[in-house]
Each structure stands twice: as C-alpha cells, then as structure tokens.
N, C-alpha and C. Protein backbone atom coordinates (compact mmCIF):
# COMPACT_ATOMS: atom_id res chain seq x y z
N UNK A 1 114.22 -49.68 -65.82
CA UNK A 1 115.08 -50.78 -66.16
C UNK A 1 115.86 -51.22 -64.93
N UNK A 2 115.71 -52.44 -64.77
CA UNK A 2 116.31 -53.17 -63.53
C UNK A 2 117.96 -53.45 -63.89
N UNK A 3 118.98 -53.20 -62.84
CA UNK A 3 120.16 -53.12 -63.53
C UNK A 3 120.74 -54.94 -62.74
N UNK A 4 121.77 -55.79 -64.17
CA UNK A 4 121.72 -56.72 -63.67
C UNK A 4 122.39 -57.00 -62.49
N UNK A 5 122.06 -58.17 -61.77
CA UNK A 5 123.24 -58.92 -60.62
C UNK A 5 124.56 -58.50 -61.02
N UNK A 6 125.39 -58.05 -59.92
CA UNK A 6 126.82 -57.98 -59.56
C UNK A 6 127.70 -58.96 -60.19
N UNK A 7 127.24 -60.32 -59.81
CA UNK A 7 128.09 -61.32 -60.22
C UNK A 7 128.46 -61.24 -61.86
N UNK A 8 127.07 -61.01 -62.78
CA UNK A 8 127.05 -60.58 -64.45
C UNK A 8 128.37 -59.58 -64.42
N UNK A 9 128.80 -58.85 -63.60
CA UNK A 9 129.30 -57.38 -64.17
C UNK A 9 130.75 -57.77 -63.82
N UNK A 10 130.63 -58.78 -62.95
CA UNK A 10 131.85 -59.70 -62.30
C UNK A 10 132.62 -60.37 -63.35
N UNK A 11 131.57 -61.16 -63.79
CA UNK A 11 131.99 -62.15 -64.78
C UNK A 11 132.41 -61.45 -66.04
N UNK A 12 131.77 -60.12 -66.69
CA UNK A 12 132.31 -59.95 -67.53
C UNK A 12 133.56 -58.92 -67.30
N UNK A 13 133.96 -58.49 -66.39
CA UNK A 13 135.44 -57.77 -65.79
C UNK A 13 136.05 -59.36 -66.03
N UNK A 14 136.02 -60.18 -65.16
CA UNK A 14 136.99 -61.65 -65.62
C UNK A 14 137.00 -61.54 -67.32
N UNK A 15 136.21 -61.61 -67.83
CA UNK A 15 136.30 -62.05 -69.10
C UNK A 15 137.27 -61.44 -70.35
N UNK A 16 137.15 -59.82 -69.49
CA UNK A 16 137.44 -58.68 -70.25
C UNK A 16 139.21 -59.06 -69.73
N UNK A 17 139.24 -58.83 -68.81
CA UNK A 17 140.61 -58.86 -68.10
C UNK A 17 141.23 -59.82 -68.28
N UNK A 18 141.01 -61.26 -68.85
CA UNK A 18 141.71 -62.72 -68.94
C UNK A 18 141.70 -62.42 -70.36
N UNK A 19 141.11 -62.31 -70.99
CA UNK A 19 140.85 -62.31 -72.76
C UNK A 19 141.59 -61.25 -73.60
N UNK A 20 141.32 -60.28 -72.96
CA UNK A 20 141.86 -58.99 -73.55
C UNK A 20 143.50 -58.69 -72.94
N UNK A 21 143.70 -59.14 -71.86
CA UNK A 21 145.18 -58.57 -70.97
C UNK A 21 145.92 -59.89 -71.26
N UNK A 22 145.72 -61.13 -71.93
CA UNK A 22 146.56 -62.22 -71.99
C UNK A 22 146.62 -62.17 -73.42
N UNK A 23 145.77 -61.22 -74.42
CA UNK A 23 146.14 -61.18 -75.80
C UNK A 23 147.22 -60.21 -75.75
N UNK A 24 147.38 -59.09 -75.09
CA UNK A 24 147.94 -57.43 -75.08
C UNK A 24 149.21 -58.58 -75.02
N UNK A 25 149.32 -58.76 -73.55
CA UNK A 25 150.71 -59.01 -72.92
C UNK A 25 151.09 -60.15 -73.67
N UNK A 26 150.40 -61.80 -73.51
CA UNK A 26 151.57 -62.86 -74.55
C UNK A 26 151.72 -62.38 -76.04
N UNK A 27 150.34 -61.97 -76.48
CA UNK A 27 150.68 -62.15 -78.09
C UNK A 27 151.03 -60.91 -78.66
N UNK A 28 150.52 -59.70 -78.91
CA UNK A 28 150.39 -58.87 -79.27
C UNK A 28 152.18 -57.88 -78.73
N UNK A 29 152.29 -57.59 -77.73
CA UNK A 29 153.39 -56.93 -77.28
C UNK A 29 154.66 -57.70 -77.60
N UNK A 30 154.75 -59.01 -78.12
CA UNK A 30 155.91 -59.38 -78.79
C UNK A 30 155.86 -59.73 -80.28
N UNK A 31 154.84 -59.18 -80.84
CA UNK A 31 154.66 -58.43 -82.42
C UNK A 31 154.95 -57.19 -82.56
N UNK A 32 154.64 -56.19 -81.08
CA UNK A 32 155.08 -54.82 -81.43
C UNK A 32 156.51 -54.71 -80.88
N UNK A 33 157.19 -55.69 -80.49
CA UNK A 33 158.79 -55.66 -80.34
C UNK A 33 159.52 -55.89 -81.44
N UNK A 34 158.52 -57.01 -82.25
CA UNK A 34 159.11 -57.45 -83.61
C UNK A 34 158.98 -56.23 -84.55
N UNK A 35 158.03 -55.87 -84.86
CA UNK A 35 157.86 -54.73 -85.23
C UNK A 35 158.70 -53.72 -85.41
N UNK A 36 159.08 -52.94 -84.07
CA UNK A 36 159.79 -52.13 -83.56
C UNK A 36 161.31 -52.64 -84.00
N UNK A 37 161.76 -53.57 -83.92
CA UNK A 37 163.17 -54.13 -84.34
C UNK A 37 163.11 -53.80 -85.94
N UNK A 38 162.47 -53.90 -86.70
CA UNK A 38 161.92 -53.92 -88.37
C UNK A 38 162.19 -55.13 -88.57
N UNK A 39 161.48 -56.27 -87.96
CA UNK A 39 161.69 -57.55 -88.47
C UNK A 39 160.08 -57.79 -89.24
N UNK A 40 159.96 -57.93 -90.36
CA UNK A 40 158.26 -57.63 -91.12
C UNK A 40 157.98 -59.30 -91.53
N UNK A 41 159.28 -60.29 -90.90
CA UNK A 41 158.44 -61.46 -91.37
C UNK A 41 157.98 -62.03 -90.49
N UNK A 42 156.40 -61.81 -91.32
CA UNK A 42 155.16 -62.30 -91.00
C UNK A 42 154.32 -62.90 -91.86
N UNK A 43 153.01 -63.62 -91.76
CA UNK A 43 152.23 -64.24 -92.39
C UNK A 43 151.29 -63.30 -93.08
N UNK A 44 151.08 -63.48 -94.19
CA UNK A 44 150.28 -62.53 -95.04
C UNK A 44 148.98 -62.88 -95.22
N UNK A 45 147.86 -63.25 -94.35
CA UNK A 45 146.90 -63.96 -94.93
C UNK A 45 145.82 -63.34 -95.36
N UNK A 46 145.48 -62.14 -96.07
CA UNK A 46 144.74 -61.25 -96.67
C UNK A 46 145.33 -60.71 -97.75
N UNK A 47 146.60 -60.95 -98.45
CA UNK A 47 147.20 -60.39 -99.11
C UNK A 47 147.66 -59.07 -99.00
N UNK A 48 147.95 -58.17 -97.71
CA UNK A 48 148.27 -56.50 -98.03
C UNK A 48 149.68 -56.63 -97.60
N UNK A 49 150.58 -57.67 -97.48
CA UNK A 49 152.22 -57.66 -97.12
C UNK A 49 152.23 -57.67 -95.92
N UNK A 50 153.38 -58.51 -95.45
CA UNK A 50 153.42 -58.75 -94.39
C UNK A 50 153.93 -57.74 -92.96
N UNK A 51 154.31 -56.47 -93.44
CA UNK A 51 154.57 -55.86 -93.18
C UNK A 51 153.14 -55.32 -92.13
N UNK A 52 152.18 -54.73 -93.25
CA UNK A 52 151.04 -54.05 -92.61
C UNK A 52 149.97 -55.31 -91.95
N UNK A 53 150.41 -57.02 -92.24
CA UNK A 53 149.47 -57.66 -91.88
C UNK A 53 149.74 -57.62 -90.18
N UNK A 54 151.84 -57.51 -90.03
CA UNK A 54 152.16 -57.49 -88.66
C UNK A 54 151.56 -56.07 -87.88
N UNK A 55 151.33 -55.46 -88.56
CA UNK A 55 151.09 -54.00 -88.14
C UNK A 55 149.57 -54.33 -87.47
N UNK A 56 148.62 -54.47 -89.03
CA UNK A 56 147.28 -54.73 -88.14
C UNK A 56 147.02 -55.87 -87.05
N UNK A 57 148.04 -57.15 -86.66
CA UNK A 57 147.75 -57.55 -85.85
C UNK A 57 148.53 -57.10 -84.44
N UNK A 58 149.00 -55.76 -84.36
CA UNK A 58 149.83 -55.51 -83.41
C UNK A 58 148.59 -54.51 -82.80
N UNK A 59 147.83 -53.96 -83.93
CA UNK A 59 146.72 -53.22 -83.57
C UNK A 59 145.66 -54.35 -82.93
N UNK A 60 145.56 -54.98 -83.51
CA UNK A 60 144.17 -56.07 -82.70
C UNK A 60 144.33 -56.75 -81.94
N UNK A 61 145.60 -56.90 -81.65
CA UNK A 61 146.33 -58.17 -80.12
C UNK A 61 146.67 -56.67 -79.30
N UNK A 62 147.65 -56.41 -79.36
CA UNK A 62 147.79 -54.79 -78.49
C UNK A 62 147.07 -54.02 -77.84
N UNK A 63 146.92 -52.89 -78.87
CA UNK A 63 145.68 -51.87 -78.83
C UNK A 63 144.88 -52.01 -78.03
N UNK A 64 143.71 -53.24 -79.11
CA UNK A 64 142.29 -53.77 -79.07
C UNK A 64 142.43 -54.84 -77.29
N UNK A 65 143.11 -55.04 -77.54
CA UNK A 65 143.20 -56.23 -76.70
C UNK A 65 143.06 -55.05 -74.98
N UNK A 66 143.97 -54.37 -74.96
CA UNK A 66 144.09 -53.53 -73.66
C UNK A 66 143.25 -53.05 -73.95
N UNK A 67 142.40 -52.09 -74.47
CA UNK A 67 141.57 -51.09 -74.33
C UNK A 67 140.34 -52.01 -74.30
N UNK A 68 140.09 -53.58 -74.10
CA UNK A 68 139.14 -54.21 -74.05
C UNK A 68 139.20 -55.13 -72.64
N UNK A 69 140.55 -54.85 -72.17
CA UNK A 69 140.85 -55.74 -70.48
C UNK A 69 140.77 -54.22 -69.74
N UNK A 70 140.67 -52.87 -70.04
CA UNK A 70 140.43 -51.75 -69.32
C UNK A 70 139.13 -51.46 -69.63
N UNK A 71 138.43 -52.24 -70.29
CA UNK A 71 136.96 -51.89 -70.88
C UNK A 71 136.65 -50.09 -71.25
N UNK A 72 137.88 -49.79 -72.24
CA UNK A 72 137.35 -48.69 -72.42
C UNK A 72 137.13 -48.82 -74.41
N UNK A 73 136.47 -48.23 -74.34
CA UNK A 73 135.82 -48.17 -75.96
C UNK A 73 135.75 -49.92 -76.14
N UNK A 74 135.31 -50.04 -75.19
CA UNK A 74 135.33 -51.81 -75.24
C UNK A 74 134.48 -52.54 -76.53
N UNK A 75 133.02 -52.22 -76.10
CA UNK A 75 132.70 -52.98 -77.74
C UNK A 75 133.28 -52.73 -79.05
N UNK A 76 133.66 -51.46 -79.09
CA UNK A 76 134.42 -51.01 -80.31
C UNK A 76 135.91 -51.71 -80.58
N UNK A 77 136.37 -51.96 -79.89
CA UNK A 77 137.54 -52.73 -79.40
C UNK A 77 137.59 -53.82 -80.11
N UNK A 78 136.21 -54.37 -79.19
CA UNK A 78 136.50 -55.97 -79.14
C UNK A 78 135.98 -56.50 -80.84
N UNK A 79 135.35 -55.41 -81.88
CA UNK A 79 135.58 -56.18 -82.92
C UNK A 79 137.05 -56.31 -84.18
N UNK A 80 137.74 -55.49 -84.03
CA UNK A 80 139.65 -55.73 -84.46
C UNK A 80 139.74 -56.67 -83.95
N UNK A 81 139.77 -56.75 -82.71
CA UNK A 81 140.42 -57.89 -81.69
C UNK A 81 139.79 -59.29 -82.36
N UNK A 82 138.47 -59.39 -82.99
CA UNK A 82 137.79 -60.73 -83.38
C UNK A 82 137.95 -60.78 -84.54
N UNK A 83 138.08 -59.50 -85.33
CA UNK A 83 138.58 -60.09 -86.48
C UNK A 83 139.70 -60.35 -86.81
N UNK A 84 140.98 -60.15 -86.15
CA UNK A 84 142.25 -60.54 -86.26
C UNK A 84 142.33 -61.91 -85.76
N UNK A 85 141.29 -62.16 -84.86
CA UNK A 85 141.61 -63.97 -83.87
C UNK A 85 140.63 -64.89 -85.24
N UNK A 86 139.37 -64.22 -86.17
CA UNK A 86 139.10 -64.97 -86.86
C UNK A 86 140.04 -64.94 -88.05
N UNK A 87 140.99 -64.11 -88.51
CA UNK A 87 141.44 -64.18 -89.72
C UNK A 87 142.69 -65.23 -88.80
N UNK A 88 142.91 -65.25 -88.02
CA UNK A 88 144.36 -66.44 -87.47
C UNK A 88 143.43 -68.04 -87.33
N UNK A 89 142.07 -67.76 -87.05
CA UNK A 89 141.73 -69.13 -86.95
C UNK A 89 141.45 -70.07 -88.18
N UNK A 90 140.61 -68.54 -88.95
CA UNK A 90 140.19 -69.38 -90.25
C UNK A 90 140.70 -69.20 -91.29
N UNK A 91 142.00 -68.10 -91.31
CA UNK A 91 142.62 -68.12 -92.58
C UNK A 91 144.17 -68.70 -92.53
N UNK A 92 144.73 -68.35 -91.59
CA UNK A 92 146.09 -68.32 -91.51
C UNK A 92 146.39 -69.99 -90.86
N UNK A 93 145.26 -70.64 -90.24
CA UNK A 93 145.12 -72.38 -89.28
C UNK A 93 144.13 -72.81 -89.91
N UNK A 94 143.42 -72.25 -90.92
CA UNK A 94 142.21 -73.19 -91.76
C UNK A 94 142.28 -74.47 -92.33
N UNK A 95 143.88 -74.60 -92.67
CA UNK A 95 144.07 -75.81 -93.27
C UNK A 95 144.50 -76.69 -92.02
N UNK A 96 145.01 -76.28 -90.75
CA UNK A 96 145.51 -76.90 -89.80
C UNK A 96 144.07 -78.16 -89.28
N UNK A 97 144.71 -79.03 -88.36
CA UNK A 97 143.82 -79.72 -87.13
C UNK A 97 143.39 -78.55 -86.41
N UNK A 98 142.04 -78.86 -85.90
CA UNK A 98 141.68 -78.00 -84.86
C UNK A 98 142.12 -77.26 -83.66
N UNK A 99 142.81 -78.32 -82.74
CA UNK A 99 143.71 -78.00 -81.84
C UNK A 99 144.32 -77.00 -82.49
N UNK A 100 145.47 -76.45 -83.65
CA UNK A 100 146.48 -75.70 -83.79
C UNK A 100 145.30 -73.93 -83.65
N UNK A 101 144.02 -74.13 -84.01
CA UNK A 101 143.25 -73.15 -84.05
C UNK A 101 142.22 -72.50 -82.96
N UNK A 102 142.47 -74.04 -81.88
CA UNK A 102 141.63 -73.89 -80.79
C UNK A 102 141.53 -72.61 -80.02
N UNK A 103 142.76 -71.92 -79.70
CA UNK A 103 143.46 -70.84 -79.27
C UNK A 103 142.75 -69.71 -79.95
N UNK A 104 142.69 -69.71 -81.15
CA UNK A 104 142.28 -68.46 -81.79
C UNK A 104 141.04 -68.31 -81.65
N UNK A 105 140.17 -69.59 -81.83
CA UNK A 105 138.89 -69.57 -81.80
C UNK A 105 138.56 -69.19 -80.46
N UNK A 106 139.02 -69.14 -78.99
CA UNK A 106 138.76 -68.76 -77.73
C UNK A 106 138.79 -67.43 -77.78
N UNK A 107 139.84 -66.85 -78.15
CA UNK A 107 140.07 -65.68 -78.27
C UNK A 107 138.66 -64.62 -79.07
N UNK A 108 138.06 -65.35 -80.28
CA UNK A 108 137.35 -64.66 -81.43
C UNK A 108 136.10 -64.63 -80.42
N UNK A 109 135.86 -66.40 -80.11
CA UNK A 109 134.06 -66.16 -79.47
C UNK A 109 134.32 -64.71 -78.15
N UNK A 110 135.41 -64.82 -77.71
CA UNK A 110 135.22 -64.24 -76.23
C UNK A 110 135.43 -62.64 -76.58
N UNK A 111 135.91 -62.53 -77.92
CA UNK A 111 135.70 -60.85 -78.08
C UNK A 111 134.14 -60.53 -78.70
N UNK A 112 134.08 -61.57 -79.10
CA UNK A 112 132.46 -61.75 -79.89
C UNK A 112 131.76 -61.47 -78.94
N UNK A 113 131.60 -61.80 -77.15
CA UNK A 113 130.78 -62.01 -76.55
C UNK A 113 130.83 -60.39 -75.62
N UNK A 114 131.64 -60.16 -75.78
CA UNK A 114 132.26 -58.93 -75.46
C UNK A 114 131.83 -57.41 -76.37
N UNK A 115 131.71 -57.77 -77.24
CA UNK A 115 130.80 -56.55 -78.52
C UNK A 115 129.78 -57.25 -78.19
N UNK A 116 129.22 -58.44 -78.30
CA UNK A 116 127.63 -57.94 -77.82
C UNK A 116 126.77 -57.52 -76.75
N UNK A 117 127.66 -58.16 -75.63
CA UNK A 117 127.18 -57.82 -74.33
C UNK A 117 127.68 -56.60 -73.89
N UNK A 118 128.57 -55.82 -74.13
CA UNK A 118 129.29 -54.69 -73.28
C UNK A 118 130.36 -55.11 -72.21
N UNK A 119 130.74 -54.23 -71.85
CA UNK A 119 131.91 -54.15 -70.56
C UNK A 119 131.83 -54.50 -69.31
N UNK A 120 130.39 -54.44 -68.91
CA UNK A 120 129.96 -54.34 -67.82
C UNK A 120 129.90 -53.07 -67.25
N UNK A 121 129.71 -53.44 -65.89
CA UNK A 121 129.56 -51.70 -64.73
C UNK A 121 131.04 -51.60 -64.00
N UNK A 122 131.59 -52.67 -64.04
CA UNK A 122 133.49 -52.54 -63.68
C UNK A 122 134.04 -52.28 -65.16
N UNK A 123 134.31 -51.38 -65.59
CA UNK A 123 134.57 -50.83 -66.74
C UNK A 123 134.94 -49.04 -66.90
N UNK A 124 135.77 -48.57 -67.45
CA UNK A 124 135.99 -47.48 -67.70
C UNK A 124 134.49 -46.77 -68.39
N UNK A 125 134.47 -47.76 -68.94
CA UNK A 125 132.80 -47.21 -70.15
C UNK A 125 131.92 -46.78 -69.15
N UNK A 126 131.60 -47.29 -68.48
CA UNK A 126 130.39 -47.23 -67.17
C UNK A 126 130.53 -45.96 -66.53
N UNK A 127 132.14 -45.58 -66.72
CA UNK A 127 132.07 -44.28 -65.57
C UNK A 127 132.22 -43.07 -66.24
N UNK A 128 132.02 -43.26 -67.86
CA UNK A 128 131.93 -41.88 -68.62
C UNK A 128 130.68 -41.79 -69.00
C-alpha cells in the first residue's frame, strides 16, 4: 500500500486543527464555564432537560472537539462532535433561514469528513 502525498496529511492536520480547536475554544469552553457557574439555561432540543442537553454539548464542542484538533481518538471523536453540530443545525435552527445554520452545518460536514477519512499521519493516532 502506497502511503498518500504529504500535502493530504497537511490538509487534514488544517482541517482537524481549524474545526476541532475553534469548536473547543469559541463554543464549547464557554458552555463548560456556564456549566461550571450552574447556569443550566439552555436549549432542550431532544427533550432530556436542559441541563444534560448543556452537558452533552459541552462534551461534543469541548471534549470531542480537542481530542479531534489533537487527532487523538479522532474518528471516534469526530462523530459527538457531528452529532451535536447536526442536532444545532437541524433541530435547534431548523426552523431558522439558512444563514442562522450555516455555521453548524460547517462544523457537521467537516467532522463528517473527519470520521471518514481519519486524522491523517500529523496526528497523535498515527504515532500509537
């Protein structure tokens, strides 16, 4: 098996590192501040309270999000991470204009593309 071009392993370190480290740091790390304060209002859009909905998205912006810009347990990662950006695009902005969802939807394809393709060879995964 021929291993691919550099630039492939390039592009997906960018991808991993812009996608995953700009969910951790803008979105996710000021849900787990909210959190941490016990402030639980949040949007419920699965019905389990808003409490555990802030919880699981502190896990899929957070967590998922870093352990997918360090590419470690990366494909495993990157599907929390897509299903929390699809339950914000299509449940919680479903009724919105597109634009208000555009954001989420970047976020969902690019973890999507990320569980199918892997981490790359710049990746924690690569070196275990």
């Amino acid at each position: 098996m021929t291993r691919p071009p550099t630039y492939l392993d390039l592009g997906l370190l960018v991808l991993r590192a812009w996608f995953g480290g700009t969910i951790a740091v803008v979105h996710g790390l000021p849900k787990l501040q909210k959190l941490l304060a016990g402030d639980f209002e949040f949007a419920d859009p699965i019905g389990l309270g808003p409490g555990i909905s802030l919880g699981l998205a502190v896990f899929g912006e957070l967590i998922c999000g870093a352990l997918v810009a360090m590419g470690l347990f990366t494909r495993l990662a990157a599907v929390p991470a897509a299903i929390t950006m699809a339950v914000a695009a299509f449940i919680t902005h479903g009724a919105d204009p597109f634009a208000k969802k555009e954001l989420a939807l970047a976020y969902f394809f690019a973890f999507v593309v990320v569980a199918l393709v892997g981490p790359g060879r710049f990746s924690i995964d690569a070196r275990r």
